[in-house]
N, C-alpha and C. Protein backbone atom coordinates (compact mmCIF):
# COMPACT_ATOMS: atom_id res chain seq x y z
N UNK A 1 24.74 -0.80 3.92
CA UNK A 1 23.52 -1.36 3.36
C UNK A 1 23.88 -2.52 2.44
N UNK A 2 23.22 -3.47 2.53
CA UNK A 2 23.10 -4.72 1.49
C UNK A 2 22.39 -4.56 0.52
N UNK A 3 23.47 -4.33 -0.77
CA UNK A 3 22.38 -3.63 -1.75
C UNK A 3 21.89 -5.24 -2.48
N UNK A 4 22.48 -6.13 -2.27
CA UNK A 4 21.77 -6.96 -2.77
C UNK A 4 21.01 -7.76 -2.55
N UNK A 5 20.66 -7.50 -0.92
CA UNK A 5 18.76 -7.68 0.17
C UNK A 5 18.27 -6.53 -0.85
N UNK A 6 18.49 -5.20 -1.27
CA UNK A 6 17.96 -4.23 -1.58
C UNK A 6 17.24 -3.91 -2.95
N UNK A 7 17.82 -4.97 -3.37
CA UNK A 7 17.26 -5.61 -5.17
C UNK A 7 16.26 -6.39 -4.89
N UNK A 8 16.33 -7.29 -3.95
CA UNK A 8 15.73 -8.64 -3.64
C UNK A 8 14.58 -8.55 -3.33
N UNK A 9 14.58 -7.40 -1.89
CA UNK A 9 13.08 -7.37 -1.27
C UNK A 9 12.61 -6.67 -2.17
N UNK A 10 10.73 -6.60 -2.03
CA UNK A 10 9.60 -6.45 -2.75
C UNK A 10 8.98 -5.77 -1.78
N UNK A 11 7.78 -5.05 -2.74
CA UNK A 11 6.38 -5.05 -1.77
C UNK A 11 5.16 -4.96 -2.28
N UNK A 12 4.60 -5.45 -1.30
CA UNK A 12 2.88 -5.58 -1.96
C UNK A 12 2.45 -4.25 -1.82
N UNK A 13 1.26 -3.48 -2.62
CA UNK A 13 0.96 -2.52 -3.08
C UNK A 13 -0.45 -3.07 -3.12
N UNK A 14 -1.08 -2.73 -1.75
CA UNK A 14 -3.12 -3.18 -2.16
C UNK A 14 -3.86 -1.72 -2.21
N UNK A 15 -4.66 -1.85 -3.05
CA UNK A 15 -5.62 -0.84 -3.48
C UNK A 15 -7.06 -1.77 -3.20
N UNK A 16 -7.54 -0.98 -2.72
CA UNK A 16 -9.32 -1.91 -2.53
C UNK A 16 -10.32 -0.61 -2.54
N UNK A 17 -11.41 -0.69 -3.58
CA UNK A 17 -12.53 -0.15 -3.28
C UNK A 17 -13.70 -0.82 -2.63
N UNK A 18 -13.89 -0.39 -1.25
CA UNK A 18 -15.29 -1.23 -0.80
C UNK A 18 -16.11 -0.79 -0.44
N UNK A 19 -17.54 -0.81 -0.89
CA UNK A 19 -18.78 -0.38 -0.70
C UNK A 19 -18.91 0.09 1.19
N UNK A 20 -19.25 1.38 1.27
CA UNK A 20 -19.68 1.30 2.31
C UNK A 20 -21.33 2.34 2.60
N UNK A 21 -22.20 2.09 1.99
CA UNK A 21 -23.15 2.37 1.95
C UNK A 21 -24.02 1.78 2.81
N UNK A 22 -24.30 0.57 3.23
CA UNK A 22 -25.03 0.32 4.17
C UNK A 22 -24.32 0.10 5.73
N UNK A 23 -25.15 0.02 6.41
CA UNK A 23 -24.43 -0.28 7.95
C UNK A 23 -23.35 -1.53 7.91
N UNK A 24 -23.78 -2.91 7.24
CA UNK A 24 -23.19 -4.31 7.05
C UNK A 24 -21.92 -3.95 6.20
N UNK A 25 -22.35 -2.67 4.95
CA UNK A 25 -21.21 -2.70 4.41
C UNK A 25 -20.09 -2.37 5.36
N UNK A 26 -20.22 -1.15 6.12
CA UNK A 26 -19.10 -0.20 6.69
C UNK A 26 -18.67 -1.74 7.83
N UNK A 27 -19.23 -2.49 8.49
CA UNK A 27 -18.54 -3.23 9.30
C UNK A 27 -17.64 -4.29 8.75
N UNK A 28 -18.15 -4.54 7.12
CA UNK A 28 -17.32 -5.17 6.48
C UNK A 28 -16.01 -4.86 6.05
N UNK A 29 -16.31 -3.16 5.54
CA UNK A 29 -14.97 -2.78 5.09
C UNK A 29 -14.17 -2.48 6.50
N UNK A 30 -14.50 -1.89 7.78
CA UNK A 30 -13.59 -1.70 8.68
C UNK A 30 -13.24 -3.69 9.00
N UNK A 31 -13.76 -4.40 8.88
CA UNK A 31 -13.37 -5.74 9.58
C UNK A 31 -11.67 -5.99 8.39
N UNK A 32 -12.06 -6.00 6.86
CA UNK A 32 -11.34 -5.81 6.33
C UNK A 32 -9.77 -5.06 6.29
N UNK A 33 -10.20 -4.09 6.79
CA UNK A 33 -9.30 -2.97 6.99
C UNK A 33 -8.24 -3.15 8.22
N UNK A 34 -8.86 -3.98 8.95
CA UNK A 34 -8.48 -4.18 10.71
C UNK A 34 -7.31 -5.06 9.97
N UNK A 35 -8.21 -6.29 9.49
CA UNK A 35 -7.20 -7.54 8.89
C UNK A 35 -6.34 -7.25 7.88
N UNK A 36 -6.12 -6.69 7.11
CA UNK A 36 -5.33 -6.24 6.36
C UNK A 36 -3.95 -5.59 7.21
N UNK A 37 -4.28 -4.50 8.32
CA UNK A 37 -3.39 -3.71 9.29
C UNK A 37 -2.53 -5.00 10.19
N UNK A 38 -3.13 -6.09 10.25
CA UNK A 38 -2.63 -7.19 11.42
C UNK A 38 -1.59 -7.74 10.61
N UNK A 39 -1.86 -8.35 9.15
CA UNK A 39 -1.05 -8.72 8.23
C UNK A 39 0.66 -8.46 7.96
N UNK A 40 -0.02 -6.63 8.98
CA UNK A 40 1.66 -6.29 8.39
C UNK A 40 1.76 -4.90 7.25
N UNK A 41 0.57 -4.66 6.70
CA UNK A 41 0.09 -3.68 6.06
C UNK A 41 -0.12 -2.31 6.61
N UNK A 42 0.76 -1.14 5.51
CA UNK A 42 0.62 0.26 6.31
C UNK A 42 0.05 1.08 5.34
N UNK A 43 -0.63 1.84 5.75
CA UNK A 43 -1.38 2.74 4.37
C UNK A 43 -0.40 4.13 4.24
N UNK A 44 -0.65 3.75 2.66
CA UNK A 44 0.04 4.91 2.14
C UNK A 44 -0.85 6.22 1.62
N UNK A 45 -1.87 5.98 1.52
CA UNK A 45 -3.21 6.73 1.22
C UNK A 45 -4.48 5.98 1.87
N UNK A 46 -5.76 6.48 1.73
CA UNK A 46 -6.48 5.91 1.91
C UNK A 46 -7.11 4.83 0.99
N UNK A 47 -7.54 3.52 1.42
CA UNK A 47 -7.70 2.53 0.91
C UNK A 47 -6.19 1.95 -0.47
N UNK A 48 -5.13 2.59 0.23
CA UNK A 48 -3.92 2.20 -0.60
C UNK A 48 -2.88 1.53 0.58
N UNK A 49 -2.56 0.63 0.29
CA UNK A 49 -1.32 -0.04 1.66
C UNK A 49 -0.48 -0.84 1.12
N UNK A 50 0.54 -1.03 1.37
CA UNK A 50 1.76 -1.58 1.26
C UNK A 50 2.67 -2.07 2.39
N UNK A 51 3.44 -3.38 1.86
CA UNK A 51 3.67 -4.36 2.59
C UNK A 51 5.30 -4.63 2.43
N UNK A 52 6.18 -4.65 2.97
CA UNK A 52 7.47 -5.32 2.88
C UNK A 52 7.41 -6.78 2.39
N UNK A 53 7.96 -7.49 1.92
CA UNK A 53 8.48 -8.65 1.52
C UNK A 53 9.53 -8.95 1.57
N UNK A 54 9.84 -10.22 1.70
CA UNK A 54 11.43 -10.73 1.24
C UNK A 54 11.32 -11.59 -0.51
N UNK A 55 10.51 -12.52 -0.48
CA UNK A 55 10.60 -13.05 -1.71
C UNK A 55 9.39 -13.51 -2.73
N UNK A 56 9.19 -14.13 -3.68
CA UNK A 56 7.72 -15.05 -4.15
C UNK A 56 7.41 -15.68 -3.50
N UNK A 57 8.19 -16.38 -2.41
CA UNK A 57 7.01 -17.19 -1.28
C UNK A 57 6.30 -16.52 -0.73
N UNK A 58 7.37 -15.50 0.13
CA UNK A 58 6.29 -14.64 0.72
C UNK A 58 5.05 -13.70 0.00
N UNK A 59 5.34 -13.75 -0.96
CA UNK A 59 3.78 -12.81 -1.83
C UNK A 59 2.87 -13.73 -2.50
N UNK A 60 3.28 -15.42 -2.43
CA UNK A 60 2.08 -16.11 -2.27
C UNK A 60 1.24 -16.53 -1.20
N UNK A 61 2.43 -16.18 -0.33
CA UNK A 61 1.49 -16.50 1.27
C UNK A 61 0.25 -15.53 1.37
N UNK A 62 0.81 -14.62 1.28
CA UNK A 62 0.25 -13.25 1.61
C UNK A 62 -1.10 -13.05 0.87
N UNK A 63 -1.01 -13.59 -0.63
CA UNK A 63 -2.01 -13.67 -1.49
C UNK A 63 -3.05 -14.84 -1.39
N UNK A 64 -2.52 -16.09 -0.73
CA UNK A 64 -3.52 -16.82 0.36
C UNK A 64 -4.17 -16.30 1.16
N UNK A 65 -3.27 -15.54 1.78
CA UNK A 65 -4.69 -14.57 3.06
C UNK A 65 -5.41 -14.07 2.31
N UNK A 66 -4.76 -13.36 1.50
CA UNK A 66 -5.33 -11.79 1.55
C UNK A 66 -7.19 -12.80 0.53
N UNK A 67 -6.87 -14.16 0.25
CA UNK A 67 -8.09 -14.64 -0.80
C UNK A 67 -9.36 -14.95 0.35
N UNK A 68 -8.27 -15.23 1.85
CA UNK A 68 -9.15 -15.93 2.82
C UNK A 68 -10.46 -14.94 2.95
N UNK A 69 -9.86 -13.39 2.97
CA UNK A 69 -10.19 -12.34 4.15
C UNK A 69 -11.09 -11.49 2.78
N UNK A 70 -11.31 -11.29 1.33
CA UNK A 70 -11.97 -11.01 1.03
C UNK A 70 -13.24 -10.48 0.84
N UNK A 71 -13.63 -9.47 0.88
CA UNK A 71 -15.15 -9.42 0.89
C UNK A 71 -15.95 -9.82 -0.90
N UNK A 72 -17.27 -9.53 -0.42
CA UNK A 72 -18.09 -10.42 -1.71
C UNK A 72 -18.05 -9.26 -2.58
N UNK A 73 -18.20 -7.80 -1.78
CA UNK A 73 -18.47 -7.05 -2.66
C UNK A 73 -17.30 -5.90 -2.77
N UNK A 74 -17.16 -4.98 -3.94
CA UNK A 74 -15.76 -4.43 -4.08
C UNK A 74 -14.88 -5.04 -5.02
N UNK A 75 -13.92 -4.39 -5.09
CA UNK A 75 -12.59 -4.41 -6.14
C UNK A 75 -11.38 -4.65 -4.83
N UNK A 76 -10.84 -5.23 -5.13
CA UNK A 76 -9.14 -5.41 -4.71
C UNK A 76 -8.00 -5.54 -5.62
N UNK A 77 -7.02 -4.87 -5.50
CA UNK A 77 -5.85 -4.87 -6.31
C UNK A 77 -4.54 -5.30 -5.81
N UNK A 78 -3.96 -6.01 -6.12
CA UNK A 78 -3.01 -6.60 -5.53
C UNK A 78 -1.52 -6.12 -6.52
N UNK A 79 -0.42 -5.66 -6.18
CA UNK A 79 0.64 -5.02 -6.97
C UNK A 79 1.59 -5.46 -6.79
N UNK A 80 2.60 -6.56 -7.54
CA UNK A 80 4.13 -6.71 -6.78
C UNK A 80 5.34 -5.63 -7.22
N UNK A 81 5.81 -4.98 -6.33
CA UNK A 81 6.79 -3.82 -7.24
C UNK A 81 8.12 -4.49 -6.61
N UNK A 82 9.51 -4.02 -6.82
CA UNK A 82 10.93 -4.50 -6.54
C UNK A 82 10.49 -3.36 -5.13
N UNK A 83 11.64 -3.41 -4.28
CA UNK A 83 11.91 -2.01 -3.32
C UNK A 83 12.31 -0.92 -4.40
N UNK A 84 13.33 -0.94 -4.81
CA UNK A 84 13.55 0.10 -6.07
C UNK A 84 12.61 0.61 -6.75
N UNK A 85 11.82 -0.08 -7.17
CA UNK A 85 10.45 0.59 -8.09
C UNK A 85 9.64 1.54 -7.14
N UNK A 86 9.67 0.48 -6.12
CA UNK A 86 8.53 1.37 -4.77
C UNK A 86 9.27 2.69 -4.54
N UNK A 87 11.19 2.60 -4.02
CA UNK A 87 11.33 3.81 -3.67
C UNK A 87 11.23 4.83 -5.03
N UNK A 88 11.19 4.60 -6.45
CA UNK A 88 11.58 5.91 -7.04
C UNK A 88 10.07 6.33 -7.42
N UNK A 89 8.98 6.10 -6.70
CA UNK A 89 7.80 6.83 -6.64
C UNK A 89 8.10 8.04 -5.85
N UNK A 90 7.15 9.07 -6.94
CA UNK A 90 7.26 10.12 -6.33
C UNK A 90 5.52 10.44 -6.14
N UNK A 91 5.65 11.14 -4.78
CA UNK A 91 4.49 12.08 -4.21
C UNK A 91 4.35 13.48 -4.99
N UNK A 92 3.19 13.65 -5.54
CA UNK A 92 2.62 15.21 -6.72
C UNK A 92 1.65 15.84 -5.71
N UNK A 93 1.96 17.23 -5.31
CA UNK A 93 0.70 17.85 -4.32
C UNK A 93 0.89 19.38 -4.53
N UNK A 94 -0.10 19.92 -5.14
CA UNK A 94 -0.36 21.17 -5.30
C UNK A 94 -0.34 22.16 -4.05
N UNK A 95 0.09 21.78 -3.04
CA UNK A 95 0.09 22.31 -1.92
C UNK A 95 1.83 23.08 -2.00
N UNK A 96 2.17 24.64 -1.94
CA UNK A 96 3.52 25.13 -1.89
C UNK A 96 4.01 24.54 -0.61
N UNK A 97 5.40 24.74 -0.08
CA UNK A 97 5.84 24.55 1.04
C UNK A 97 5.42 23.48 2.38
N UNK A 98 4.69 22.35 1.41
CA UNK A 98 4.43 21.31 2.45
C UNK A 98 5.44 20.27 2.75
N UNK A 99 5.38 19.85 4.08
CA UNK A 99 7.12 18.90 4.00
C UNK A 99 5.71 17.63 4.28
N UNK A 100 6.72 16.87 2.88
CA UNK A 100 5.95 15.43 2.70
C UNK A 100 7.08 14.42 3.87
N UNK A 101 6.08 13.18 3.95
CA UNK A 101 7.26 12.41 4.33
C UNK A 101 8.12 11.77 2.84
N UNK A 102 9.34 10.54 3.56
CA UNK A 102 10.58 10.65 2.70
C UNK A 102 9.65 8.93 2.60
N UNK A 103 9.82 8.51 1.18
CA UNK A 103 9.72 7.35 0.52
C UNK A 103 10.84 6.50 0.45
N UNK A 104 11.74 5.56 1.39
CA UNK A 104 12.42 5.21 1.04
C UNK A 104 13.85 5.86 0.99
N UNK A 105 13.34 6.67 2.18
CA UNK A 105 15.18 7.75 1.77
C UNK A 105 15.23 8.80 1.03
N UNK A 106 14.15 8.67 -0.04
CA UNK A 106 15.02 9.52 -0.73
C UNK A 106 13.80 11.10 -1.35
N UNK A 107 14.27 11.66 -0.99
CA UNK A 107 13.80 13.01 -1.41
C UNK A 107 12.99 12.99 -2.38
N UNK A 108 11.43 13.76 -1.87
CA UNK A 108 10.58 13.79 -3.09
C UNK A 108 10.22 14.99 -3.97
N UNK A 109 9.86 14.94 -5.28
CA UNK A 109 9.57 15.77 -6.32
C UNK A 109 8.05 16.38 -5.47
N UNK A 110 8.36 18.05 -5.37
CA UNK A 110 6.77 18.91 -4.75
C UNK A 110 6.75 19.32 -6.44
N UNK A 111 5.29 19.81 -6.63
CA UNK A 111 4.90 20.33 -7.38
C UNK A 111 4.18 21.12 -6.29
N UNK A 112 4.16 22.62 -6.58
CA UNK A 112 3.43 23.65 -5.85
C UNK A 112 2.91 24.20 -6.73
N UNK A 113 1.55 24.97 -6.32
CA UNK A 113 0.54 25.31 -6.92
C UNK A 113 0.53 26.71 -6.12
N UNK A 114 -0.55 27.97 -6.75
CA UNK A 114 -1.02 29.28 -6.26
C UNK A 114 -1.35 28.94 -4.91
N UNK A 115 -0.99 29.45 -3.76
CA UNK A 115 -1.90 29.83 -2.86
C UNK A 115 -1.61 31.28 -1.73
């Protein structure tokens, strides 16, 4: 491994809340959602996705689209983390004996709860 690609790369971290209450809304947020997935974007939760990078060019490009493809209504969050920051997130789930997936390699912290 090239740990020093491994310092280097980044990733975008989008969070978006979007109205989907009316019919126009829901075609907005799935049109959104489509374009966001084409970008290169994988969800890590719902309405949470994240993106590989290599550098600040690339997360101004990206932040050009992402201004193109906007909707009027809603919140968007845009996050730059290192890869390092991204991998030492850990997944919290009250669920005992569930096998999460692996973040980056590396083994995650369960919290288990009664069941």
């Amino acid at each position: 491994m090239n740990y020093i690609n491994y310092y280097k790369q980044m990733r975008i971290i989008l969070v978006y809340d979007l109205p989907v209450v009316e019919d126009e809304d829901r075609k907005i947020y799935h049109k959104f959602n489509n374009d966001i997935k084409r970008m290169g974007f994988i969800m890590l939760q719902f309405s949470v996705y994240t993106k590989v990078i290599q550098n600040d060019t690339s997360y101004k490009q990206n932040l050009l689209k992402l201004n193109k493809i906007i909707p009027k209504k809603g919140s968007i969050i845009v996050l730059k983390v290192t890869e390092k920051q991204f991998q030492d997130m850990k997944y919290l789930t009250g669920v005992k004996n569930r096998q999460e997936a692996l973040v980056g390699g590396r083994e995650l912290v369960i919290f288990g709860g009664d069941s």
